[in-house]
Protein backbone atom coordinates (compact mmCIF):
# COMPACT_ATOMS: atom_id res chain seq x y z
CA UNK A 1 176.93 89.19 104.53
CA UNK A 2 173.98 90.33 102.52
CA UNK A 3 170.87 88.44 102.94
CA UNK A 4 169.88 86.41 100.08
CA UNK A 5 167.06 87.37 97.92
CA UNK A 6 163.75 85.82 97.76
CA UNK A 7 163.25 83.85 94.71
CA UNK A 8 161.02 86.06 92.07
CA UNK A 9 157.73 84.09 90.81
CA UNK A 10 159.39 82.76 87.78
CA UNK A 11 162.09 81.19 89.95
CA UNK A 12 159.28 79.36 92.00
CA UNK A 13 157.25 78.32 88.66
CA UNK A 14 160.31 76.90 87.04
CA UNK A 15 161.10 75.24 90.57
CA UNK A 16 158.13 73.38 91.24
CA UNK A 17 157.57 72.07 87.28
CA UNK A 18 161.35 70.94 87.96
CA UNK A 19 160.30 68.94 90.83
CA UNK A 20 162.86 71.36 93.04
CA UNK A 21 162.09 70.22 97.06
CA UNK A 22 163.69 74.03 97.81
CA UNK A 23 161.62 75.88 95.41
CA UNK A 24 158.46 73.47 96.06
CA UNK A 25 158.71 74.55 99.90
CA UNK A 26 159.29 78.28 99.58
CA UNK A 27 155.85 78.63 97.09
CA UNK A 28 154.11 76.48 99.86
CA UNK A 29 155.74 79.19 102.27
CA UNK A 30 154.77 81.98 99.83
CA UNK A 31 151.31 81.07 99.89
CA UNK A 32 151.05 80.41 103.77
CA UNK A 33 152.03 84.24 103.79
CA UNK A 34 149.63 85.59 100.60
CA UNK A 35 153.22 86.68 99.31
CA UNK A 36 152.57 86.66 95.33
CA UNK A 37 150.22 83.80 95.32
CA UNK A 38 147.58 85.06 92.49
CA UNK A 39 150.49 85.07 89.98
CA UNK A 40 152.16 81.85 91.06
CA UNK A 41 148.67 80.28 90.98
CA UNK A 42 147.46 81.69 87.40
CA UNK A 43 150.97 80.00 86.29
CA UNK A 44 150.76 76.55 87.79
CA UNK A 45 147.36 76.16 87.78
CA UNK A 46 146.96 75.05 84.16
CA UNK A 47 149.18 71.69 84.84
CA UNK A 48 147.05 70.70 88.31
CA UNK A 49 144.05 68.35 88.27
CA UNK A 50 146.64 65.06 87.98
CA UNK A 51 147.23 63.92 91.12
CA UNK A 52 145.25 62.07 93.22
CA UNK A 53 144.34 64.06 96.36
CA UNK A 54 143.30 62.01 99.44
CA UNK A 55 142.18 62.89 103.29
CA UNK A 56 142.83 61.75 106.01
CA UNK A 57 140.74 62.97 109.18
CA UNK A 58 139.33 61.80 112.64
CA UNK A 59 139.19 62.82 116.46
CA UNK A 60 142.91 63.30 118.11
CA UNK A 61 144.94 60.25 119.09
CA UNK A 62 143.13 58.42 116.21
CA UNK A 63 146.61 57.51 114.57
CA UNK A 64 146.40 59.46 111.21
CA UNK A 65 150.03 60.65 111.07
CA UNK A 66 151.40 56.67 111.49
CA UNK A 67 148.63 55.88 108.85
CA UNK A 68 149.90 58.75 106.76
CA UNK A 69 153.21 57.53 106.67
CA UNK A 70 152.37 53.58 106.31
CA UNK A 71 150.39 54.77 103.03
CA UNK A 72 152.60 57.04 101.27
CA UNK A 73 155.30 54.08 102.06
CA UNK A 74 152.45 51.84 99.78
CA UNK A 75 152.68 54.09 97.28
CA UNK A 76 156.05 54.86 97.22
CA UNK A 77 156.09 50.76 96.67
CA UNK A 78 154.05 51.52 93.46
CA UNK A 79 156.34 54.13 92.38
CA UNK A 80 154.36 56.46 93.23
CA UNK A 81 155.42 60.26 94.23
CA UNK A 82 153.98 61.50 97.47
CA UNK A 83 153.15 64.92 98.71
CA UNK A 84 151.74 65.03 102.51
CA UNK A 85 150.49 67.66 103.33
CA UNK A 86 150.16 67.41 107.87
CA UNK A 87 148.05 70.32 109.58
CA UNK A 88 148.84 70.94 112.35
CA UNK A 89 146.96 73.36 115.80
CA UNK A 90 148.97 76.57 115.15
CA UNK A 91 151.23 77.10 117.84
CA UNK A 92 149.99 79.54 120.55
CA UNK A 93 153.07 81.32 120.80
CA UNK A 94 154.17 82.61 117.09
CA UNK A 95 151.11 80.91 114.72
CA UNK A 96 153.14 78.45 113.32
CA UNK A 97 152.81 74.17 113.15
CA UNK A 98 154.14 72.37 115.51
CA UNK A 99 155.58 70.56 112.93
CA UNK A 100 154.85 67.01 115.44
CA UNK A 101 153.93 65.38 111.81
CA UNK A 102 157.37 65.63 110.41
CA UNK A 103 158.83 64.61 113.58
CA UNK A 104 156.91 61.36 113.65
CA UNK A 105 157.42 60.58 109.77
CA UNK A 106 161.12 61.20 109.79
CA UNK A 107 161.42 57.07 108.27
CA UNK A 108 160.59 58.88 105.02
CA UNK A 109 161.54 62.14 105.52
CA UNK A 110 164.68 61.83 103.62
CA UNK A 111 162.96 59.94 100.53
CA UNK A 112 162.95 62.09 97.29
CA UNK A 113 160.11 60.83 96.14
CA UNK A 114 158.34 62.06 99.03
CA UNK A 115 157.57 65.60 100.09
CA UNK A 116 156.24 66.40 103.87
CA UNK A 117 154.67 69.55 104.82
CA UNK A 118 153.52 70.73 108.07
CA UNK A 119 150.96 73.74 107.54
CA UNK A 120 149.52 76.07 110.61
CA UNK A 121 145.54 76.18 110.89
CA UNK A 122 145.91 79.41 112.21
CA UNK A 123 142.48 78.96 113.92
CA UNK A 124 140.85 78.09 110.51
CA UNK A 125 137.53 76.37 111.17
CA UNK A 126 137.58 73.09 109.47
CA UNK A 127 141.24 72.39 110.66
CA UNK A 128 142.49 73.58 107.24
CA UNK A 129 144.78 76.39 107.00
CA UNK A 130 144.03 79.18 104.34
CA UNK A 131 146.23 77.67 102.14
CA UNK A 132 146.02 74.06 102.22
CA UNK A 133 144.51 74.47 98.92
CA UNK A 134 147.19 76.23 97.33
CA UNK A 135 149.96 73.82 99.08
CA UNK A 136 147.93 71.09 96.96
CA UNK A 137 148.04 72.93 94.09
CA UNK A 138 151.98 73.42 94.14
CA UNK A 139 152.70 69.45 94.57
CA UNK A 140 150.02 68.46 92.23
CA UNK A 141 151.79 70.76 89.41
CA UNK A 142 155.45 69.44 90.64
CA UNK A 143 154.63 65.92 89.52
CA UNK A 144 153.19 64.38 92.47
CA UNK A 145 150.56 61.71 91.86
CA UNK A 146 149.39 61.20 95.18
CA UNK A 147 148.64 63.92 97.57
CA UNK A 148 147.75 62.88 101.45
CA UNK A 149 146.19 65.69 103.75
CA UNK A 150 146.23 65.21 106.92
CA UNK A 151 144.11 67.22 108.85
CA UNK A 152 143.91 67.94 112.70
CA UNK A 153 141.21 66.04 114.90
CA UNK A 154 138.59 68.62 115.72
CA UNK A 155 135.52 66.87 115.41
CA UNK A 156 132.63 67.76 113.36
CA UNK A 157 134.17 70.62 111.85
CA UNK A 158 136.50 68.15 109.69
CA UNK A 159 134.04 68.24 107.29
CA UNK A 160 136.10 70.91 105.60
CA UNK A 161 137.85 68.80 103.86
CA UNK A 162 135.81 68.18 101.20
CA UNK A 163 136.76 71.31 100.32
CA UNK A 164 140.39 70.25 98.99
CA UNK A 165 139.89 66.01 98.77
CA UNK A 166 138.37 64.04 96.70
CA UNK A 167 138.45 60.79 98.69
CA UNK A 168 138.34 61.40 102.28
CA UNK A 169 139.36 58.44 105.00
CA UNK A 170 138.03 58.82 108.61
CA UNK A 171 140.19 57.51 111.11
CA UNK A 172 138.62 56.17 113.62
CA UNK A 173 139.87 53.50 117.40
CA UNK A 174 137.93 51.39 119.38
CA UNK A 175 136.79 53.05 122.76
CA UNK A 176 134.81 55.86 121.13
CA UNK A 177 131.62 54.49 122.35
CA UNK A 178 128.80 56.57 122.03
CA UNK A 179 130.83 58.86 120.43
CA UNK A 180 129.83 57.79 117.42
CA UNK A 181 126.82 58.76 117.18
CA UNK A 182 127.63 61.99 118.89
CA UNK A 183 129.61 62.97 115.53
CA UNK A 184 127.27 61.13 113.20
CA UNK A 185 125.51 64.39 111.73
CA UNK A 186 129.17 65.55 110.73
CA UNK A 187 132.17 64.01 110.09
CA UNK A 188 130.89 60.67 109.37
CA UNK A 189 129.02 62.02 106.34
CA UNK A 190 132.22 62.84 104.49
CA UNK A 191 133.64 59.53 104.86
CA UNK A 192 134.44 57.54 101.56
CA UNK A 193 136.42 54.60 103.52
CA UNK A 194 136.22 54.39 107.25
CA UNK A 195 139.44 53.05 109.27
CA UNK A 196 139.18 51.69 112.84
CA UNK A 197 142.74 51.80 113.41
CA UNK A 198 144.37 50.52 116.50
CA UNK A 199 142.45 47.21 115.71
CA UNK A 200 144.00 44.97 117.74
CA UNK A 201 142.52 46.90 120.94
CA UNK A 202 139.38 45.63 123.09
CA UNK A 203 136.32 47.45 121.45
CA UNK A 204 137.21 47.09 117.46
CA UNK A 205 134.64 44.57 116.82
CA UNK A 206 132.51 46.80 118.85
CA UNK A 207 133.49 50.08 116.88
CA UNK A 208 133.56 47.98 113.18
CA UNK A 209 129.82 46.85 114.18
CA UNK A 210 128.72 50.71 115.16
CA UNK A 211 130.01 52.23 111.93
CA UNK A 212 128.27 48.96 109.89
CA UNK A 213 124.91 49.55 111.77
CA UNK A 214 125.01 53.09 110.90
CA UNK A 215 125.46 52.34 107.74
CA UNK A 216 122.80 50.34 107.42
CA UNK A 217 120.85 53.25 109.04
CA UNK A 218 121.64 55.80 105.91
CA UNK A 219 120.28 53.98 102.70
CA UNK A 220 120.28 55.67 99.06
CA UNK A 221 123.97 56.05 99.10
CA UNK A 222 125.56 55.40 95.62
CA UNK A 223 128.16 54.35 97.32
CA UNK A 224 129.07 51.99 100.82
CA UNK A 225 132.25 53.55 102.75
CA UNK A 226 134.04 50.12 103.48
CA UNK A 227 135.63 49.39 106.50
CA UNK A 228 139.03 49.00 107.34
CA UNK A 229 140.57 47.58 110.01
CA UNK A 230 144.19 48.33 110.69
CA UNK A 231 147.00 48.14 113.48
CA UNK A 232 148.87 51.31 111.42
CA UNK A 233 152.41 51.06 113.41
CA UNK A 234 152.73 47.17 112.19
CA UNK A 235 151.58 48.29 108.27
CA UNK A 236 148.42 45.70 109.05
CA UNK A 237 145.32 46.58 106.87
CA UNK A 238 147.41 49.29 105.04
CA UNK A 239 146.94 47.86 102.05
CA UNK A 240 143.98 47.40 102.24
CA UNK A 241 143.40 50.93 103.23
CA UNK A 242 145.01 51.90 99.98
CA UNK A 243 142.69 49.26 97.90
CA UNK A 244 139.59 51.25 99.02
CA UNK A 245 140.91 54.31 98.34
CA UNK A 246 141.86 53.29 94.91
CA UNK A 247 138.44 51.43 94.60
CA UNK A 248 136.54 55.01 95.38
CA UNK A 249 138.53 56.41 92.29
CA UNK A 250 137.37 53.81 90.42
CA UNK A 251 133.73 53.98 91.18
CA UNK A 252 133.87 57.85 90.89
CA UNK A 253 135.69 57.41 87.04
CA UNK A 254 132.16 55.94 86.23
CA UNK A 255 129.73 58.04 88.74
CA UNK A 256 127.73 61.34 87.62
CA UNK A 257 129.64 61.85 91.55
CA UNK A 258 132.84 62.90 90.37
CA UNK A 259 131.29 65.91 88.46
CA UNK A 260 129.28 67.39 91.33
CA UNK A 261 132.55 66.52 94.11
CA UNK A 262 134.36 68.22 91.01
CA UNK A 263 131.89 71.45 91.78
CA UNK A 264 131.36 71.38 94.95
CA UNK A 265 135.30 71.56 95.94
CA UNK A 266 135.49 74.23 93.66
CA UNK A 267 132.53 76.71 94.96
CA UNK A 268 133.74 75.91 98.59
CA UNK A 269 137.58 77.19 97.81
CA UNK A 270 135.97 79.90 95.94
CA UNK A 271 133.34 80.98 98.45
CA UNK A 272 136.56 80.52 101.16
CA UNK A 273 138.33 83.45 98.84
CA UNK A 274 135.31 85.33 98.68
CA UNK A 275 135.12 85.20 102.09
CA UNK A 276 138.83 85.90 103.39
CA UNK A 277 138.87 89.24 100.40
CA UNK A 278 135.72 90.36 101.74
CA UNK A 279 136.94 89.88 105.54
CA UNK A 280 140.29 91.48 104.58
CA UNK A 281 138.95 94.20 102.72
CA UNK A 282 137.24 95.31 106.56
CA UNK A 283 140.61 94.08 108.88
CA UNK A 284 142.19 96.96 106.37
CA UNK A 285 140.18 99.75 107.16
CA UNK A 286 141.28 102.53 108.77
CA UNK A 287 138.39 103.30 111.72
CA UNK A 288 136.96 105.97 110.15
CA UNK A 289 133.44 106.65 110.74
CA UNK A 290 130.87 103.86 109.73
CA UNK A 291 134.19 101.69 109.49
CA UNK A 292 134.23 98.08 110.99
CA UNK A 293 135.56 99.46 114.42
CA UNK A 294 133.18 101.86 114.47
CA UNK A 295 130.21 99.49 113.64
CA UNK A 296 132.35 97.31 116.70
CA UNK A 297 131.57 99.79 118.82
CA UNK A 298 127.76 100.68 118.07
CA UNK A 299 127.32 97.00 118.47
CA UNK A 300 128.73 97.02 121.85
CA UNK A 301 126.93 100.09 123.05
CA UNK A 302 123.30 98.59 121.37
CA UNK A 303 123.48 101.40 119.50
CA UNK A 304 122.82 99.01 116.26
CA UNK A 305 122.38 95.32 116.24
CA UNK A 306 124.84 92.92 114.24
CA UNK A 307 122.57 92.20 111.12
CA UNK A 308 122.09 95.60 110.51
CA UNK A 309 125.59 96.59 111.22
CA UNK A 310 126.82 93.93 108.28
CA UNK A 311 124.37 95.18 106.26
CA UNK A 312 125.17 98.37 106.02
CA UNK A 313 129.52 97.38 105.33
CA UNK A 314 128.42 95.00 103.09
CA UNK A 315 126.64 97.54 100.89
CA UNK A 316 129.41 100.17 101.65
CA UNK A 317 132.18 97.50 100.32
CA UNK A 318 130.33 96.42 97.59
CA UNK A 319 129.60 100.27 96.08
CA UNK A 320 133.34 101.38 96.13
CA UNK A 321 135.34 100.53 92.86
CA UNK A 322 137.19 97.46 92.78
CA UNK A 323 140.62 99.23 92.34
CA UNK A 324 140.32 100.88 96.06
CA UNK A 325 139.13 97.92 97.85
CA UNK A 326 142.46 96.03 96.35
């Protein structure tokens, strides 16, 4: 039996404006791969900018994925469609997610109105994959209004998410202790609502009081991350989870904010392409003389130190023609 045919672009564009699940997941897989993704985005990306995209991040442990699910079951209540994007430590073995997000959300899993994802990081710093972007891209232009991402627990280096979200929820339990202010200078800048889930645990009055203090500590913001308190696997504090998010929205609708988030999310994906062309362009090379293995190599040797080294392929890259870096 002949193997079937991967659909064309056209196939996938008329998919995901039809709201097709099948179609919706092989463009997500298409741009996990870089397979055609240029075209498919130049098509779709003219109908994105309507749905509502959302993060959710926070150390390990912290309860996102229960959270994740207890949300898009609020909006779901709304009538709301609900992408969820979940992304997970790539798998050690073949790159892939461990697809433990699906597994735990499988109460929704068979809703139509909602759409689950599991997406590698495929050692992306940030705990984003490459194409989380994209992925967000493809639901928002299928019809989705709300779009969850749910990022892995890394620490500080979360704060990548502002790079796809435009309201970001850090998930935090009580316990942490001086942990706090150990990730203070990171990820607790990013926060526009701050859950201390697994509330009904010693320490949450303890944690709650932290976060407030700190607060109190960083004057001139426009505007106050609330704090939520929530035991996620009873739905307790879930709405109100979803209030503040929805409250954020509101205040950015009438905030100078929204315009500069607006810009900064887009120089950050487009820097990240800059960035992953420019690093391709060298992976390609063959190692010719002066190439990036060669350079490797002087390095190694201290035969020529690293600034100069990137200095020189920088200039090299940027002199040949577009057409033969492609």
């Amino acid at each position: 039996m002949s193997p079937v045919p991967a659909p064309g672009t056209s196939e996938l564009v008329a998919g995901i404006f039809a709201g097709d699940g099948r179609r919706i997941g092989q463009a997500i897989s298409a741009a996990e791969s870089g397979d055609g993704v240029p075209e498919l985005s130049r098509r779709i990306f003219p109908k994105t900018g309507r749905a509502r995209v959302l993060g959710l991040t926070g150390p390990p442990g912290a309860g996102k994925s229960t959270l994740a699910l207890k949300m898009a079951q609020a909006y779901r209540a709304r009538g709301r469609k609900v992408g969820i994007v979940a992304v997970d430590p790539s798998s050690p073995f073949t790159g892939g997610a461990i697809l433990g997000d699906r597994i735990r959300m499988s109460e929704i899993y068979t809703d139509p109105g909602v759409f689950i994802r599991s997406m590698a990081t495929r050692g992306s710093m940030g705990g984003l994959a490459r194409a989380t972007s994209d992925a967000v891209d493809i639901l928002d232009a299928a019809g989705f209004d709300v779009v969850l991402v749910e990022t892995v627990g890394v620490g500080q280096d979360e704060v990548d998410i502002i790079r796809t979200a435009e309201t970001v929820a850090v998930v935090l339990v009580p316990g942490l202790g001086d942990d706090i202010q150990a990730i203070k200078a990171g990820i607790l800048e990013i926060a526009d609502v701050f859950v201390v889930n697994k509330a009904d645990k010693e320490g949450a009055d303890r944690t709650s009081a932290e976060l407030a203090m700190m607060l109190d500590l960083t004057p001139g913001r426009s505007w106050r991350p609330p704090i939520v308190r929530t035991v996620a696997p009873r739905g307790e504090g879930v709405p109100e989870v979803v209030e503040a998010m929805e409250s954020h929205r509101s205040w950015l609708a009438n905030s100078p904010e929204a315009g500069f988030r607006a810009a900064r999310r887009a120089r950050a994906r487009l820097v990240a392409l800059l960035e992953e062309r420019f690093h391709r362009s060298l992976e390609s090379r063959s190692p010719e003389s002066n190439g990036l293995e060669e350079a490797i190599r002087r390095i190694r040797e201290r035969r020529e130190d690293p600034y100069s080294a990137a200095t020189r392929l920088f200039e090299r890259l940027t002199r040949e023609p577009a057409a033969e870096r492609a």
